[in-house]
N, C-alpha and C. Protein backbone atom coordinates (compact mmCIF):
# COMPACT_ATOMS: atom_id res chain seq x y z
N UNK A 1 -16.51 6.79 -18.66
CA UNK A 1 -16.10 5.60 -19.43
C UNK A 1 -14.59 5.40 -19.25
N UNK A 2 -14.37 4.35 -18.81
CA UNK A 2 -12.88 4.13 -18.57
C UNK A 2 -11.94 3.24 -19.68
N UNK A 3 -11.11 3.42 -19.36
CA UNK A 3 -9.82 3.63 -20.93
C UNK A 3 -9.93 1.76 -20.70
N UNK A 4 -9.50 1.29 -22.04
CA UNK A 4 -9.23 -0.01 -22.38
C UNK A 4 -7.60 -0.09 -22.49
N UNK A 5 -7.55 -0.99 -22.16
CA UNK A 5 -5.94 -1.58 -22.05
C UNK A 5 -4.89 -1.49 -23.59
N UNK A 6 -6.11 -1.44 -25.10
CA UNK A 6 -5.81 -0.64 -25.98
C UNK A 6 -5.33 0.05 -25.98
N UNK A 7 -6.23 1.10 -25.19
CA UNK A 7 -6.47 2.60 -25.43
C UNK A 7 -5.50 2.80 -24.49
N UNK A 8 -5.03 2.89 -23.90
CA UNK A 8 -3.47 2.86 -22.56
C UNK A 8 -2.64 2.58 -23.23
N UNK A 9 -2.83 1.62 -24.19
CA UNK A 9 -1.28 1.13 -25.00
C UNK A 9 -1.01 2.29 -25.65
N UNK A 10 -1.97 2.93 -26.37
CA UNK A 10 -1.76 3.45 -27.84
C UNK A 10 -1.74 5.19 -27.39
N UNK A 11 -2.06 5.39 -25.93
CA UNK A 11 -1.77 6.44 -25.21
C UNK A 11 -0.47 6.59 -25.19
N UNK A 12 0.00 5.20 -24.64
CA UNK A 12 1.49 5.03 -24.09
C UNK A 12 2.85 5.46 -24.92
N UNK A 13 1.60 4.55 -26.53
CA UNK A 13 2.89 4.80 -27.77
C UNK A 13 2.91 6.15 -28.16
N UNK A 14 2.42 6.90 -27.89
CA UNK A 14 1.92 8.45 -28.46
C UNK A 14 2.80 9.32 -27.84
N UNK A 15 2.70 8.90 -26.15
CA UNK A 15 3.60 9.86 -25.28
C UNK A 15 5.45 9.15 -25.78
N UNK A 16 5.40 8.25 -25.76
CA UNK A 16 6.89 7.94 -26.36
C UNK A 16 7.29 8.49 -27.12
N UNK A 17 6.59 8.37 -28.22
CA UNK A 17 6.75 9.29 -29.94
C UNK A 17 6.75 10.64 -29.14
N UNK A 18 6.35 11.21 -28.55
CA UNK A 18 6.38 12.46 -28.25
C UNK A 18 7.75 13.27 -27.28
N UNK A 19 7.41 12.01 -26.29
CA UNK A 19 9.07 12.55 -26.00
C UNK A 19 10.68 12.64 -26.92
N UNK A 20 10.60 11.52 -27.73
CA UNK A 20 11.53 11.38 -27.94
C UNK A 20 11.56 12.38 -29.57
N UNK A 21 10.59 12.64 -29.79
CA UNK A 21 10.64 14.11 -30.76
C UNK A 21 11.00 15.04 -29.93
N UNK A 22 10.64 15.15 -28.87
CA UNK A 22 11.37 16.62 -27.83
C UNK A 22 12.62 16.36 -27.70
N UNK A 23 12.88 15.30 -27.59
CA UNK A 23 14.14 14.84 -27.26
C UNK A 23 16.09 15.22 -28.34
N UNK A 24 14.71 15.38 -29.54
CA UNK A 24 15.41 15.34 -30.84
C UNK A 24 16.03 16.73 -31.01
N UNK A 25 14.97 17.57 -30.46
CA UNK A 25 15.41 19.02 -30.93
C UNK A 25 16.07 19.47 -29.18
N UNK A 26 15.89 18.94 -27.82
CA UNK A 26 16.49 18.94 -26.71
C UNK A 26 17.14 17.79 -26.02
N UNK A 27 18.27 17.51 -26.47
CA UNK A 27 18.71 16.13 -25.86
C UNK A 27 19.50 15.96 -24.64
N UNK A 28 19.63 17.55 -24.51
CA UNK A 28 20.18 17.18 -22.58
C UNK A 28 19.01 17.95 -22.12
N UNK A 29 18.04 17.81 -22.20
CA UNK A 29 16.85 17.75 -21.08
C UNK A 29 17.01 16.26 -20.43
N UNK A 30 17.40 16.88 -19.01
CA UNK A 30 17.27 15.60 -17.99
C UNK A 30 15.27 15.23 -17.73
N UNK A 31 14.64 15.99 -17.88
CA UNK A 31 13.10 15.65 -17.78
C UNK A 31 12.90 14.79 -18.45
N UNK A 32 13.22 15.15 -20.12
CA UNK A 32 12.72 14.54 -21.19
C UNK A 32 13.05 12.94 -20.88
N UNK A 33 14.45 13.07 -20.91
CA UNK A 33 14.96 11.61 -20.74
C UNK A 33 14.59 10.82 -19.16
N UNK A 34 14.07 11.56 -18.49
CA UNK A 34 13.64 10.42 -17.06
C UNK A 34 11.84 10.50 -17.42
N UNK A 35 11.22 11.42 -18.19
CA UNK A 35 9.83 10.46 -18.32
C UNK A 35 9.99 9.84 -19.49
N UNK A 36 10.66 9.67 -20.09
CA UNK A 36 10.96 8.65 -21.27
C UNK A 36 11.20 7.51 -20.61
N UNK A 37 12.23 7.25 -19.38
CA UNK A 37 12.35 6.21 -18.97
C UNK A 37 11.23 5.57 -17.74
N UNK A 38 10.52 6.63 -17.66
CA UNK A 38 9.29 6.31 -17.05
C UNK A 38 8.06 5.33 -17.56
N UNK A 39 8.44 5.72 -19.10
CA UNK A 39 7.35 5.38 -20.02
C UNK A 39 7.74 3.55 -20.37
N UNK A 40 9.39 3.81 -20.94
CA UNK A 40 9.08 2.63 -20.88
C UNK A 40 9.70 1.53 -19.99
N UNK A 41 9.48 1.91 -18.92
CA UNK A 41 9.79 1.16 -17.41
C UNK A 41 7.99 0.24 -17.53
N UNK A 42 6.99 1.62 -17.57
CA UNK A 42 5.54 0.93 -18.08
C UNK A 42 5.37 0.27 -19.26
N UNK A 43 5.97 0.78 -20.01
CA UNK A 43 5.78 -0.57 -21.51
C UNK A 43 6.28 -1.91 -20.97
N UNK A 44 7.43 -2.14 -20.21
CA UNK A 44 8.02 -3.26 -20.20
C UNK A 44 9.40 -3.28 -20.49
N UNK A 45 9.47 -2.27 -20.93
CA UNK A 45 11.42 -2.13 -21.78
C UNK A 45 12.14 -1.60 -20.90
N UNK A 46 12.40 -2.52 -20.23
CA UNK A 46 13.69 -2.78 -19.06
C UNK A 46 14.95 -1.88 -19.38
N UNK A 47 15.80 -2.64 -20.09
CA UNK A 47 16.64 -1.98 -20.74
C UNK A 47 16.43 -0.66 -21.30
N UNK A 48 15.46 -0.60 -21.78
CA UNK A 48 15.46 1.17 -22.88
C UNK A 48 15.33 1.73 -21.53
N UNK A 49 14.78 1.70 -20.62
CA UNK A 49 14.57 2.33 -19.37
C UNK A 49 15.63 2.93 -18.79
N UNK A 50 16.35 1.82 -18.34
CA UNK A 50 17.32 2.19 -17.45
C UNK A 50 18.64 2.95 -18.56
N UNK A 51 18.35 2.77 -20.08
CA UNK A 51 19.27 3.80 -20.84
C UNK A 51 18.75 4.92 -20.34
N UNK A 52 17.25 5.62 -20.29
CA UNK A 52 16.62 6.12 -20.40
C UNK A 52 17.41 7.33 -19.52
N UNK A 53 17.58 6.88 -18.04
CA UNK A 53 17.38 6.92 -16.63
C UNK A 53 19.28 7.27 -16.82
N UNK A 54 19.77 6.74 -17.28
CA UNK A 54 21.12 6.90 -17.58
C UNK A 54 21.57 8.08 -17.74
N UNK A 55 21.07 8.63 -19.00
CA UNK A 55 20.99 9.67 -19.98
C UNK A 55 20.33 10.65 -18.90
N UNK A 56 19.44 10.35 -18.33
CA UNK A 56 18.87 11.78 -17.38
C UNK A 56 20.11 12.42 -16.55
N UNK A 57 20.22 11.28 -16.06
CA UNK A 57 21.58 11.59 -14.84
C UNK A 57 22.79 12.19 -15.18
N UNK A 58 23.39 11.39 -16.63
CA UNK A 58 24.38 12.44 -17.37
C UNK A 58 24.01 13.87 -17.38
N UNK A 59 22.81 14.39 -17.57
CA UNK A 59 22.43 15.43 -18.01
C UNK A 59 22.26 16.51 -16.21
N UNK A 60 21.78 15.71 -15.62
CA UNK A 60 21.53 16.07 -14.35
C UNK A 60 21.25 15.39 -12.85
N UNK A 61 22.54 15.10 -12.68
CA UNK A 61 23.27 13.79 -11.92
C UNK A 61 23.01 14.20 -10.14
N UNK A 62 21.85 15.04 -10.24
CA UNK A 62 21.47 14.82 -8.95
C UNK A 62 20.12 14.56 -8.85
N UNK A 63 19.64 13.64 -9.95
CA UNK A 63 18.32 13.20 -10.14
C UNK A 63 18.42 12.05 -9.21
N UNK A 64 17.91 11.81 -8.14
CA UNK A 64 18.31 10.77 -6.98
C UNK A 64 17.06 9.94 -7.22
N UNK A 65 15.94 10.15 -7.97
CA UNK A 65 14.59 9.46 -7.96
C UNK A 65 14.83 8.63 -9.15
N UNK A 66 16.30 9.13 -9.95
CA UNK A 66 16.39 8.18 -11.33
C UNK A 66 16.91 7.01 -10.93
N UNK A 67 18.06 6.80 -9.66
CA UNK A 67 18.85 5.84 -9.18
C UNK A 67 17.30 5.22 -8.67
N UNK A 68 16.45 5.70 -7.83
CA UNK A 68 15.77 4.89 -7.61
C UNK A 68 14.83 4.00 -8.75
N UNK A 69 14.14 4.73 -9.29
CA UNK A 69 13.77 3.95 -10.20
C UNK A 69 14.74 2.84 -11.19
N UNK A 70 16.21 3.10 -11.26
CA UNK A 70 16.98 2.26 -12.28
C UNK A 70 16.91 0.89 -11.06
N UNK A 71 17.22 0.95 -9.89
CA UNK A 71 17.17 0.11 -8.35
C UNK A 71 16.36 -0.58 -8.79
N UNK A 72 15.09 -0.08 -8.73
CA UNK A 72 13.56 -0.85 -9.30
C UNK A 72 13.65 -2.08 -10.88
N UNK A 73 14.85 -1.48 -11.68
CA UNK A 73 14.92 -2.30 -12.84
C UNK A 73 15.99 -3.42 -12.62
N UNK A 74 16.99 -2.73 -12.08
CA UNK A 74 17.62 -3.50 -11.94
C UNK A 74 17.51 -4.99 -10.85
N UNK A 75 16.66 -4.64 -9.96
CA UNK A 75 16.13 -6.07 -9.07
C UNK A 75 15.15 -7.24 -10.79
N UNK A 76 14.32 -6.12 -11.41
CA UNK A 76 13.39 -6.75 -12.03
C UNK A 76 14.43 -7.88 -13.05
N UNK A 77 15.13 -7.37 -13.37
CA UNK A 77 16.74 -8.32 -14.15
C UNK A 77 17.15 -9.14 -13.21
N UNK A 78 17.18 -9.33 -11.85
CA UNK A 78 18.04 -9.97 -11.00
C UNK A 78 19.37 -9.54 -10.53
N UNK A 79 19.66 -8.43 -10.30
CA UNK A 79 20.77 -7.82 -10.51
C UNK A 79 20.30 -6.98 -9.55
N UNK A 80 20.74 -8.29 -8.33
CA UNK A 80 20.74 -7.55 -6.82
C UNK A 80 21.67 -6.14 -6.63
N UNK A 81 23.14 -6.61 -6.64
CA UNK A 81 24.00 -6.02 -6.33
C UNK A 81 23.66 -4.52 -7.29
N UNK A 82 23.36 -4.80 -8.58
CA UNK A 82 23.18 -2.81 -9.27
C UNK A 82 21.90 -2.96 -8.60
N UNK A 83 20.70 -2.97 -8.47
CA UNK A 83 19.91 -2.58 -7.22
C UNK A 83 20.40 -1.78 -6.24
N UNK A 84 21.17 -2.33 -5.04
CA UNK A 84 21.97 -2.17 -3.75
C UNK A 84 22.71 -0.60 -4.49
N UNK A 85 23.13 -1.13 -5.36
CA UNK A 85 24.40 0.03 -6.12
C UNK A 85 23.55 1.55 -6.02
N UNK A 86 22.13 1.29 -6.55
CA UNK A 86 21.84 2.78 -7.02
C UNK A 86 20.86 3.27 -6.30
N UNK A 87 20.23 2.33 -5.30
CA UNK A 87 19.86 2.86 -4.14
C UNK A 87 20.53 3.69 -3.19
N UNK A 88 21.96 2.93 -3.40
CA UNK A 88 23.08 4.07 -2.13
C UNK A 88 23.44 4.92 -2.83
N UNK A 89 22.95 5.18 -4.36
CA UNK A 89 23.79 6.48 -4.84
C UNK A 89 22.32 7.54 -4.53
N UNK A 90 21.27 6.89 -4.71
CA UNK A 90 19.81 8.04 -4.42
C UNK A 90 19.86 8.46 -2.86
N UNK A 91 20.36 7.34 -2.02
CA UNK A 91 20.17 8.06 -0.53
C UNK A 91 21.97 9.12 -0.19
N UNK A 92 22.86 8.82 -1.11
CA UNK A 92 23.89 9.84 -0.96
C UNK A 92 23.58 10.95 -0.98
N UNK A 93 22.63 11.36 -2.61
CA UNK A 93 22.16 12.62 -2.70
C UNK A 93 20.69 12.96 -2.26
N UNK A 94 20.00 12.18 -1.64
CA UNK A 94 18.95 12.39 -0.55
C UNK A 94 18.48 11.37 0.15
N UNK A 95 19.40 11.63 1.46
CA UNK A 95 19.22 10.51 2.27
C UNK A 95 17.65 9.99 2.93
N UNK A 96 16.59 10.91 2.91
CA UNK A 96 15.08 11.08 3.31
C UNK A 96 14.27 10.48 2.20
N UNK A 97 14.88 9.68 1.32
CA UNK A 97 13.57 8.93 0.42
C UNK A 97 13.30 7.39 1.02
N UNK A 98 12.53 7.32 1.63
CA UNK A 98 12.17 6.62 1.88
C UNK A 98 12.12 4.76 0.72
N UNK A 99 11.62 5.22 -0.23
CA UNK A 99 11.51 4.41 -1.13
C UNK A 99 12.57 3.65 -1.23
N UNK A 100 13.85 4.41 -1.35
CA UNK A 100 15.34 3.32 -1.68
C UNK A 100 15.29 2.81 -0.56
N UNK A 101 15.64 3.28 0.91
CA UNK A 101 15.71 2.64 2.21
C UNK A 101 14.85 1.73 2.19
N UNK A 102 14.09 1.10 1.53
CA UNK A 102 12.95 0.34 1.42
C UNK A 102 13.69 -0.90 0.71
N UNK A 103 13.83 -0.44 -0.74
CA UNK A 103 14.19 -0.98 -1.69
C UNK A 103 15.46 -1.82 -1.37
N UNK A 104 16.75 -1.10 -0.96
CA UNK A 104 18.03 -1.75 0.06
C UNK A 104 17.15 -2.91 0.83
N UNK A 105 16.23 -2.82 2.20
CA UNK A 105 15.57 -3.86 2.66
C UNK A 105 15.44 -5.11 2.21
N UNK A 106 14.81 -4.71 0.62
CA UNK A 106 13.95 -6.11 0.36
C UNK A 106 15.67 -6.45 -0.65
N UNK A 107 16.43 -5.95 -1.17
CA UNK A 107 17.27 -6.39 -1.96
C UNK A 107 18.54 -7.03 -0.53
N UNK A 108 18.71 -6.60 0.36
CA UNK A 108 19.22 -7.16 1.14
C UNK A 108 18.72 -8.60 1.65
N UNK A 109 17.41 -8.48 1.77
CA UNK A 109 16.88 -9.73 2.65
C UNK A 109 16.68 -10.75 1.27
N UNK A 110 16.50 -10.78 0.06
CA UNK A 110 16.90 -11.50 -1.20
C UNK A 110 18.00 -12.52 -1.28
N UNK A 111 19.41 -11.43 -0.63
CA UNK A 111 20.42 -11.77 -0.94
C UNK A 111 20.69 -12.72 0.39
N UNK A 112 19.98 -12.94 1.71
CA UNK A 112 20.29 -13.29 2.63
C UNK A 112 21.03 -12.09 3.84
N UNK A 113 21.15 -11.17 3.51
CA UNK A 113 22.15 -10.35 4.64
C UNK A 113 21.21 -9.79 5.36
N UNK A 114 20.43 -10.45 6.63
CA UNK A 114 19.20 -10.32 7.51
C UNK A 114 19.41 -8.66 8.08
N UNK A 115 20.53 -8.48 8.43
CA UNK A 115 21.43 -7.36 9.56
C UNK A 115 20.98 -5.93 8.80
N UNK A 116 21.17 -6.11 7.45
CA UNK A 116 21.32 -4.86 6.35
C UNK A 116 19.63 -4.90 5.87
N UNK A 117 19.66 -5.69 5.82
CA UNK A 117 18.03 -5.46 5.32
C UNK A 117 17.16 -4.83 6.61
N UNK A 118 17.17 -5.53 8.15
CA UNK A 118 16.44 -5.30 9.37
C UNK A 118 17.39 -3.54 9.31
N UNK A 119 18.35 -3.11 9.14
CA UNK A 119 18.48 -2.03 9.05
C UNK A 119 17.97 -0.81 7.92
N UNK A 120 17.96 -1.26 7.13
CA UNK A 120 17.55 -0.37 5.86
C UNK A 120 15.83 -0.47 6.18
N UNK A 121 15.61 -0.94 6.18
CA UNK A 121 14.02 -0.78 6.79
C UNK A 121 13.29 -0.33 7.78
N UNK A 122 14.36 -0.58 8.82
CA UNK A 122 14.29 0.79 10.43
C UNK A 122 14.98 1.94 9.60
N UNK A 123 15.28 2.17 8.82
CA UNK A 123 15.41 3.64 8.08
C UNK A 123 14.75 4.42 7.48
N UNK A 124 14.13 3.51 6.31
CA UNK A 124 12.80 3.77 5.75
C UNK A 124 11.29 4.11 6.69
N UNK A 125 11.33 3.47 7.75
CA UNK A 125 10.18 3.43 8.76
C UNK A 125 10.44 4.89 9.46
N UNK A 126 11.77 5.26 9.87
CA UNK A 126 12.22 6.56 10.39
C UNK A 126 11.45 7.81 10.02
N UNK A 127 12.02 7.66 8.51
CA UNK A 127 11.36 8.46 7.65
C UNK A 127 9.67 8.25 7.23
N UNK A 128 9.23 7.07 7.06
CA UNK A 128 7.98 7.46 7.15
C UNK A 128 7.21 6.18 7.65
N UNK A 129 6.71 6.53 9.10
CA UNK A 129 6.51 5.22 9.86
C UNK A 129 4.94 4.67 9.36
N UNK A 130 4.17 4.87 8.41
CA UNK A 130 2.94 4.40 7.52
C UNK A 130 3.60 3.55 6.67
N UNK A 131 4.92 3.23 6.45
CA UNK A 131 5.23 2.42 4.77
C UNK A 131 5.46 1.10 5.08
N UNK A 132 4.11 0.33 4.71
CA UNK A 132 3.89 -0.60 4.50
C UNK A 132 5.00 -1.96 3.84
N UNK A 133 5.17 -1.32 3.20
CA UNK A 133 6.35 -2.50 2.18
C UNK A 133 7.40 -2.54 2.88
N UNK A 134 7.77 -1.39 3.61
CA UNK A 134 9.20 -1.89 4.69
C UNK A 134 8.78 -2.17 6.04
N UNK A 135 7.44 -2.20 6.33
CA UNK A 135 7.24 -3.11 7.47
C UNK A 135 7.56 -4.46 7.17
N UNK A 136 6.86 -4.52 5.92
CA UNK A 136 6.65 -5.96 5.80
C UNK A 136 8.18 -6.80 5.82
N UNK A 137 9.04 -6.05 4.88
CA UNK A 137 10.37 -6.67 4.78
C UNK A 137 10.55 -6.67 6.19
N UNK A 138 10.82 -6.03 7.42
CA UNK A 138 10.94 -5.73 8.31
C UNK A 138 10.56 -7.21 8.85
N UNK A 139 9.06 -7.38 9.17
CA UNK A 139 8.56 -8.59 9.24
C UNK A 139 9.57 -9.67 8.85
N UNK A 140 9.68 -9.71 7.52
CA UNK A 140 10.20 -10.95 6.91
C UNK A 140 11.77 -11.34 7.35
N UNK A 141 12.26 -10.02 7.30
CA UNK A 141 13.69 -10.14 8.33
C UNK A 141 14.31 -10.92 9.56
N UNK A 142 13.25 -10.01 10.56
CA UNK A 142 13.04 -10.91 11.64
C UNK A 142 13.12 -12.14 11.48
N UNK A 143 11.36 -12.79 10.89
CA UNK A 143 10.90 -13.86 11.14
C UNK A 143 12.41 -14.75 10.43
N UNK A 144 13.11 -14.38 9.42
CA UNK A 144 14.35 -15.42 8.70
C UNK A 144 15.53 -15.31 9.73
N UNK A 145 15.41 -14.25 11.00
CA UNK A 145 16.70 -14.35 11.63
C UNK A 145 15.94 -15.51 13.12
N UNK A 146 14.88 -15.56 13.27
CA UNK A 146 14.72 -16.41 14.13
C UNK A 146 13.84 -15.67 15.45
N UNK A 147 13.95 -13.77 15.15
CA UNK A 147 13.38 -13.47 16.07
C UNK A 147 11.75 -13.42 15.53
N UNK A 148 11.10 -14.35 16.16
CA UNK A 148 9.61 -14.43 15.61
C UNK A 148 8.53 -13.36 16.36
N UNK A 149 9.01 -13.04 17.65
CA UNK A 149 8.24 -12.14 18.71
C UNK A 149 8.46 -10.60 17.40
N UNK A 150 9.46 -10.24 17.47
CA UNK A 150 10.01 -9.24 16.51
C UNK A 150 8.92 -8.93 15.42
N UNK A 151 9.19 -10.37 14.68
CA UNK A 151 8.13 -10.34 13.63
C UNK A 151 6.68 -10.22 12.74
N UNK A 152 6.04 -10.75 14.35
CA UNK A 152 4.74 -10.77 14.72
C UNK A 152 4.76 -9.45 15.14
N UNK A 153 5.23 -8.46 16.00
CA UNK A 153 5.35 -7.13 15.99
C UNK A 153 5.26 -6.33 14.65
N UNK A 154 5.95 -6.59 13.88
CA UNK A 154 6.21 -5.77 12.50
C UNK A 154 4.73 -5.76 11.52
N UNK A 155 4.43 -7.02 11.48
CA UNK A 155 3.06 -7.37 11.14
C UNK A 155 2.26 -6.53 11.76
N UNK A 156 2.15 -7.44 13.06
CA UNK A 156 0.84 -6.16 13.43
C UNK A 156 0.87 -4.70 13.46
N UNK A 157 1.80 -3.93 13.33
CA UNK A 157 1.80 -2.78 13.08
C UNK A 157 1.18 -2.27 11.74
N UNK A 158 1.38 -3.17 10.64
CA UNK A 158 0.81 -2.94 9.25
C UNK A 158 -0.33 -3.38 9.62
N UNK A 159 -0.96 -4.18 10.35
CA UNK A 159 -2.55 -4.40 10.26
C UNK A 159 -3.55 -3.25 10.92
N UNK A 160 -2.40 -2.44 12.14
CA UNK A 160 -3.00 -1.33 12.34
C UNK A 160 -3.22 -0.44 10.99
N UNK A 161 -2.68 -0.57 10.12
CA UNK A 161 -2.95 0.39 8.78
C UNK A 161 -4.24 -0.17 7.82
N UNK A 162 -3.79 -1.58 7.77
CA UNK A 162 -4.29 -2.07 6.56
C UNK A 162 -5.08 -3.45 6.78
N UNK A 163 -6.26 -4.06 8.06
CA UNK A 163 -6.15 -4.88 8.45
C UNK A 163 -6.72 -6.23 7.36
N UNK A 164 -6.68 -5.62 6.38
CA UNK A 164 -6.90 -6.64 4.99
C UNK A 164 -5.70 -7.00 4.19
N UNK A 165 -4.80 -6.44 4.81
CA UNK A 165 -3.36 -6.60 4.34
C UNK A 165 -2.76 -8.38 4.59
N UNK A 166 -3.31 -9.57 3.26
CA UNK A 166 -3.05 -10.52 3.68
C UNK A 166 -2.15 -10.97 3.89
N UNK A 167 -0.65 -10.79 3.51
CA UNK A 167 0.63 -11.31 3.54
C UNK A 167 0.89 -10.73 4.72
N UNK A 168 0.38 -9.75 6.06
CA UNK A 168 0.72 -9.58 7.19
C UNK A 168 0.03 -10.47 7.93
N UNK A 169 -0.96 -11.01 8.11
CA UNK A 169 -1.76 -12.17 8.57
C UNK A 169 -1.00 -13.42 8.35
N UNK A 170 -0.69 -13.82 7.03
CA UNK A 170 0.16 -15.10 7.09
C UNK A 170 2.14 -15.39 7.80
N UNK A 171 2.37 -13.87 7.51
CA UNK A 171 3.64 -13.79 8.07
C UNK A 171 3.38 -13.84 9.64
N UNK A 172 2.33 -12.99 10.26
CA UNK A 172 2.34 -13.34 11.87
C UNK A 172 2.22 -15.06 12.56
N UNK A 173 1.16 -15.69 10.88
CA UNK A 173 0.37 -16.97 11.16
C UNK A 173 1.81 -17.89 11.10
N UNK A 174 2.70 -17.61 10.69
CA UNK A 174 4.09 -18.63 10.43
C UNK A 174 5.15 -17.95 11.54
N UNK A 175 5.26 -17.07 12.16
CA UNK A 175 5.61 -16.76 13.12
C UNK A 175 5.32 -17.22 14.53
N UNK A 176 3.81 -17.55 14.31
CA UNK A 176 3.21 -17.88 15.40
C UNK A 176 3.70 -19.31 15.62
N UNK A 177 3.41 -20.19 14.75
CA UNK A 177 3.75 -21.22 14.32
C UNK A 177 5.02 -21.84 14.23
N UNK A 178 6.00 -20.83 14.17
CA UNK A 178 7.50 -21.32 14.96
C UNK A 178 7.66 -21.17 16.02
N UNK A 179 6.81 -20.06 16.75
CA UNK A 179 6.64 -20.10 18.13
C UNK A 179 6.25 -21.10 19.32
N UNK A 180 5.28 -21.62 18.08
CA UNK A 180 4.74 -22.81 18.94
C UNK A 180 2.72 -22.91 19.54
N UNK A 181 3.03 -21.20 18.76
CA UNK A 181 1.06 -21.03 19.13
C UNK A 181 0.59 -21.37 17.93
N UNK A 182 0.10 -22.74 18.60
CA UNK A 182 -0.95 -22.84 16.72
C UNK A 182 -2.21 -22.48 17.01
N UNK A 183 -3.08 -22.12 17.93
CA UNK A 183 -4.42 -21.41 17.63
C UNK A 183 -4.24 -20.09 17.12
N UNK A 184 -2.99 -19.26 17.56
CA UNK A 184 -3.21 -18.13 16.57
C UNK A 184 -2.81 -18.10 15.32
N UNK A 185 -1.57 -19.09 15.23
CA UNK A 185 -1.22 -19.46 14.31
C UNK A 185 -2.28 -20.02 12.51
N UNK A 186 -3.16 -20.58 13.70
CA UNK A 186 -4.53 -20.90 12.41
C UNK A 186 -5.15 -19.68 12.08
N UNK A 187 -5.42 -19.16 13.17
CA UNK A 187 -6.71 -17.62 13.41
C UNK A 187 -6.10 -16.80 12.30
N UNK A 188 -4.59 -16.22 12.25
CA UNK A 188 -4.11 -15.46 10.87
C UNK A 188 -4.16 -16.21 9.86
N UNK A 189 -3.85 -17.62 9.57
CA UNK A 189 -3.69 -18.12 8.38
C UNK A 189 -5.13 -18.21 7.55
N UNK A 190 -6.34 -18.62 8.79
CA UNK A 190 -7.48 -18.45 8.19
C UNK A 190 -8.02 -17.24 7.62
N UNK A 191 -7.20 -16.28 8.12
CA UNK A 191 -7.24 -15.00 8.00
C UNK A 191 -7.27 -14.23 6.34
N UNK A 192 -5.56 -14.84 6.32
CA UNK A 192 -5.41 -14.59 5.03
C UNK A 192 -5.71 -15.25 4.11
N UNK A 193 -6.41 -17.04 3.84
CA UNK A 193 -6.53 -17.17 3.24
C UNK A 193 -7.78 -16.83 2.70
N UNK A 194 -8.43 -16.40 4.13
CA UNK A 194 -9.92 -15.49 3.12
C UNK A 194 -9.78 -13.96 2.70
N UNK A 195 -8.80 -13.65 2.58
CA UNK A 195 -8.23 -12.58 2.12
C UNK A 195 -7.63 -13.23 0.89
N UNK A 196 -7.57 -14.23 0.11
CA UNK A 196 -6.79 -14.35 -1.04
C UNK A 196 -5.74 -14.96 -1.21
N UNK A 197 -4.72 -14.93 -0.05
CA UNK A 197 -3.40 -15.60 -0.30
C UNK A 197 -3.34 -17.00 -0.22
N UNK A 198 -2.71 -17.07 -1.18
CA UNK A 198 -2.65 -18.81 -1.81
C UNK A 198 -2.45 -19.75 -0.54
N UNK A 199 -2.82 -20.81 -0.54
CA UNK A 199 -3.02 -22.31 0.24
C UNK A 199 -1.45 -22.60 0.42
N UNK A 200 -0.56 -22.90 1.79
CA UNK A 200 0.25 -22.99 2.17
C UNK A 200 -0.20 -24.63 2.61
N UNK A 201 0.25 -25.62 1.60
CA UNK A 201 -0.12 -27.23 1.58
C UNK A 201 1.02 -28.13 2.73
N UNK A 202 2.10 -27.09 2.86
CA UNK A 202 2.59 -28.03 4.25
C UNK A 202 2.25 -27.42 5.58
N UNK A 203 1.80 -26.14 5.87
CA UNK A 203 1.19 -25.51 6.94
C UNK A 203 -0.06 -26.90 7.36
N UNK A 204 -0.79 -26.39 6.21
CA UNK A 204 -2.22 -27.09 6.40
C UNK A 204 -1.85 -28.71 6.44
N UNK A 205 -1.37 -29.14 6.11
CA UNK A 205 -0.97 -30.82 6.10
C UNK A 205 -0.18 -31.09 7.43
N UNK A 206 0.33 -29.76 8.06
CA UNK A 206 0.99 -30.67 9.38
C UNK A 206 -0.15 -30.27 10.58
N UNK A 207 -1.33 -29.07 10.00
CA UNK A 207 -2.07 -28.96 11.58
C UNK A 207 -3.07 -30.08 11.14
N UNK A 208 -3.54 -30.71 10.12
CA UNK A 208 -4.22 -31.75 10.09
C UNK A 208 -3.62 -33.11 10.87
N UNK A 209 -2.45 -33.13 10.81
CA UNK A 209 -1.51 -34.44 11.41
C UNK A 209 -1.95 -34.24 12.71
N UNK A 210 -2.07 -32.64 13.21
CA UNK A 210 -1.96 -32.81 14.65
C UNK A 210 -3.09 -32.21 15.38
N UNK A 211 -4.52 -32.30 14.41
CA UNK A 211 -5.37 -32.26 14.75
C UNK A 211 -6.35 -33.80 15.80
């Protein structure tokens, strides 16, 4: 029998209350305070989080998975630049996580800086050439700097993983499509949209023009 979205909440509130009673009688436990900010990164509490995540690091400031996760809050605020910020402080003190090199990617290619993002993502891939989410930025890089061959590459490499992976189907299908191939260009788009991803109404409105 599987848990109700209740029953997760009221799990959730239990482990809170619980940490932060540990917390009471141990308050420089760096643990206590980074699954506290774990917890409520999952509630939703942005802010209490990244206090959370704060407080760990005071306590034990070579927690490099806390910068990543604060990275993670801080994009969710819009707050590219502390993103960027605490990603380079997690790969200072371990340059092999893949996750921030990831994270840099997509917060780079946000901000427009194609160069830093197509790099931070050949970093992340270094380290672990299965990770999906920095192909994709990878993908998306490219395809915004103009190299579309590039891009359609990056894609299909994630479809070798995941070939239901729809946002790699539509990124090759708009690649293709600046290229100038619209039969493959349709073949992915039809692709993904039977995979789920939403109706692209000027794609489809200009191959009807030129059907």
């Amino acid at each position: 029998m599987t848990d109700t979205a209740s029953d997760v909440d009221t799990q959730l509130k239990d482990y809170i209350k619980y940490l932060k009673e540990r917390l009471f009688f141990e308050p420089s436990s760096p643990t206590f305070h980074y699954n506290l900010g774990l917890a409520y990164s999952r509630k939703g509490l942005v802010d209490e989080a990244i206090s959370e995540f704060k407080q760990a690091l005071e306590c034990d400031p070579r927690l490099a998975q806390a910068y990543v996760n604060m990275g993670g809050l801080f994009f969710q605020k819009g707050d590219l630049d502390g993103c960027i910020e605490a990603n380079h402080k997690a790969i200072a003190l371990d340059p092999k996580l893949p996750m921030a090199h990831s994270n840099l990617g997509f917060a780079y290619l946000q901000k427009g800086d194609l160069a830093g993002a197509i790099e931070a993502s050949r970093q992340a891939l270094e380290i672990m050439p299965d990770f999906i989410q920095a192909h994709n930025n990878l993908a998306m890089a490219y395809f915004q700097s103009g190299q579309y061959q590039a891009s359609i590459d990056a894609s299909l490499r994630i479809l070798g993983f995941n070939d239901a992976y729809a946002p790699a189907h539509y990124n090759i299908a708009m690649a293709f499509r600046m290229a100038g191939d619209l039969e493959k260009a349709r073949e992915h788009y039809e692709k993904a949209k039977s995979l789920g991803y939403p109706v692209d109404e000027a794609a489809e409105k200009e191959w009807s023009i030129q059907q």
